[in-house]
Every structure is written in C-alpha cells, then in structure tokens.
Protein backbone atom coordinates (compact mmCIF):
# COMPACT_ATOMS: atom_id res chain seq x y z
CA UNK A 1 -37.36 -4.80 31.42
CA UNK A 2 -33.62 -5.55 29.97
CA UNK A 3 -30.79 -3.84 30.97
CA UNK A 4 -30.98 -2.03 27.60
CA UNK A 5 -34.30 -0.28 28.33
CA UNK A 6 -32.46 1.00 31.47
CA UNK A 7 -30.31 2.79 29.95
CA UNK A 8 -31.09 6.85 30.32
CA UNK A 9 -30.86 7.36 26.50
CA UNK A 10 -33.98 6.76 25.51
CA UNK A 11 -35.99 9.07 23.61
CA UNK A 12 -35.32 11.60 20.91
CA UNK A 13 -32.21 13.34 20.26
CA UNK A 14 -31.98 16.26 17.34
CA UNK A 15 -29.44 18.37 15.66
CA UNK A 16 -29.56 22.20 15.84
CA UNK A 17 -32.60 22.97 13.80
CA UNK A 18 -34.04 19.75 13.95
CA UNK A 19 -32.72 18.57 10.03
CA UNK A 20 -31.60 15.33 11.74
CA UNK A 21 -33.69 13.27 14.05
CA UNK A 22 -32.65 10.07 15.98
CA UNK A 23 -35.30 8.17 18.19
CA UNK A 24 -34.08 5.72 20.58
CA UNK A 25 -36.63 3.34 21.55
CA UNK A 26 -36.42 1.36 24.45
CA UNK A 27 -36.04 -2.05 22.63
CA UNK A 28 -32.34 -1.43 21.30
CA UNK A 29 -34.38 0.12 17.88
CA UNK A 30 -33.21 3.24 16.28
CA UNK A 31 -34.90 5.27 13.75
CA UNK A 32 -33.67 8.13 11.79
CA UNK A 33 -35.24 10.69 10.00
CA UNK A 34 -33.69 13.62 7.69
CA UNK A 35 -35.26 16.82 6.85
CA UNK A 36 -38.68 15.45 5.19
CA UNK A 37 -37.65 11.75 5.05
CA UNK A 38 -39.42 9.94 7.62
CA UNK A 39 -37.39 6.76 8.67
CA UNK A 40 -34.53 7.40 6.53
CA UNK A 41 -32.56 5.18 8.22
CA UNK A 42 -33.69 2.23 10.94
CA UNK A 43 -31.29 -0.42 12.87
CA UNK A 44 -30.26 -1.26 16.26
CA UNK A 45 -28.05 0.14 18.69
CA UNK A 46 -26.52 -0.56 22.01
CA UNK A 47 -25.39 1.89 24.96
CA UNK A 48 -22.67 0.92 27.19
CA UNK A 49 -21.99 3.71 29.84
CA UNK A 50 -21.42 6.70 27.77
CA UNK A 51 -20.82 4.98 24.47
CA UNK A 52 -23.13 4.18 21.50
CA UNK A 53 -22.85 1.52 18.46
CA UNK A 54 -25.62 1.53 15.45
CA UNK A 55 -25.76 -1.15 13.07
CA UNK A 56 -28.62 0.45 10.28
CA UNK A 57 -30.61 -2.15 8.78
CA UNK A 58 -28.11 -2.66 5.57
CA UNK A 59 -24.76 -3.54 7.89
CA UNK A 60 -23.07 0.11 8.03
CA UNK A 61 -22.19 0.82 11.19
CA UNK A 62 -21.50 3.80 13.09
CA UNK A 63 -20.59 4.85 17.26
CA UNK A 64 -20.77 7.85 19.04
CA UNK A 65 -20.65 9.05 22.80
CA UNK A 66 -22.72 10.98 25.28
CA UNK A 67 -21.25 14.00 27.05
CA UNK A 68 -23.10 16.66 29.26
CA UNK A 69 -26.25 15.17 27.77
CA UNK A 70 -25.30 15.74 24.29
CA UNK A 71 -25.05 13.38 21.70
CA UNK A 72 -21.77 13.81 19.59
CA UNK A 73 -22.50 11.27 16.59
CA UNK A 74 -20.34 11.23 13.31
CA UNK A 75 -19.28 14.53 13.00
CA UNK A 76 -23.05 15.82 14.44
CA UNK A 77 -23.61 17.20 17.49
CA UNK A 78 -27.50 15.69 18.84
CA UNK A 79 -29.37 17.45 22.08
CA UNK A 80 -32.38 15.70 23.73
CA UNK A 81 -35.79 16.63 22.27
CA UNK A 82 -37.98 17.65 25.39
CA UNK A 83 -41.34 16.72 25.14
C-alpha cells in the first residue's frame, strides 16, 4: 500500500444535494460526476496533510483543503458520502 492510499480521504465526497460528486480512489485517481454526467471529469490528485491538488485529465488544475471533515474545493463546499 503507498503512502497515498493511507491517506483518510478516500471515498466519496458530495455537495449539498448531491449535483456534484467527487470519488477519491485509493490509487491517487479522481473521478467527477455532475448532475446526470457520469465521469464528467477524471485525473489525479494528491493529499498532503489537509491539502488537495487535482490535475483532470486535459492539464487544468485545481487545490482545495479539508477542514472538520469537509471538503472546501473551488468555491464548493463537499461532505463525505456515508455508505
């Protein structure tokens, strides 16, 4: 297991409402979906401490940061999905 896989991230993190969907896999992966669109976005990320970096698939970039166990990501605010 890599240090990435450690990290307690992992899993699926939504907006209010669900419109917005981001699932962290354990191997640095990231896929989004919006509203109906299925994998509307894909890349990789990597957590340090509280911090998150994306890179999608096409080069953008983005960051955000854990707090309290939310996920505050470009403006969106992201809570864990319990399964």
């Amino acid at each position: 297991m890599t240090k990435q896989e450690l990290h307690p991230y992992v899993g699926m993190w939504v907006t209010e409402g669900g419109y917005i969907r981001h699932e962290l896999l354990p191997n640095g992966r990231y896929d989004e979906a919006r509203g109906d669109r299925q994998s509307a976005y894909r890349g990789s990320y990597k957590v340090t401490g509280n911090y998150i970096e994306y890179k999608d698939d096409t080069g953008f970039t983005a960051d955000g940061e854990f707090r309290d166990d939310i996920l505050y990501h470009a403006g969106m605010v992201l809570y864990r999905e319990e399964r």
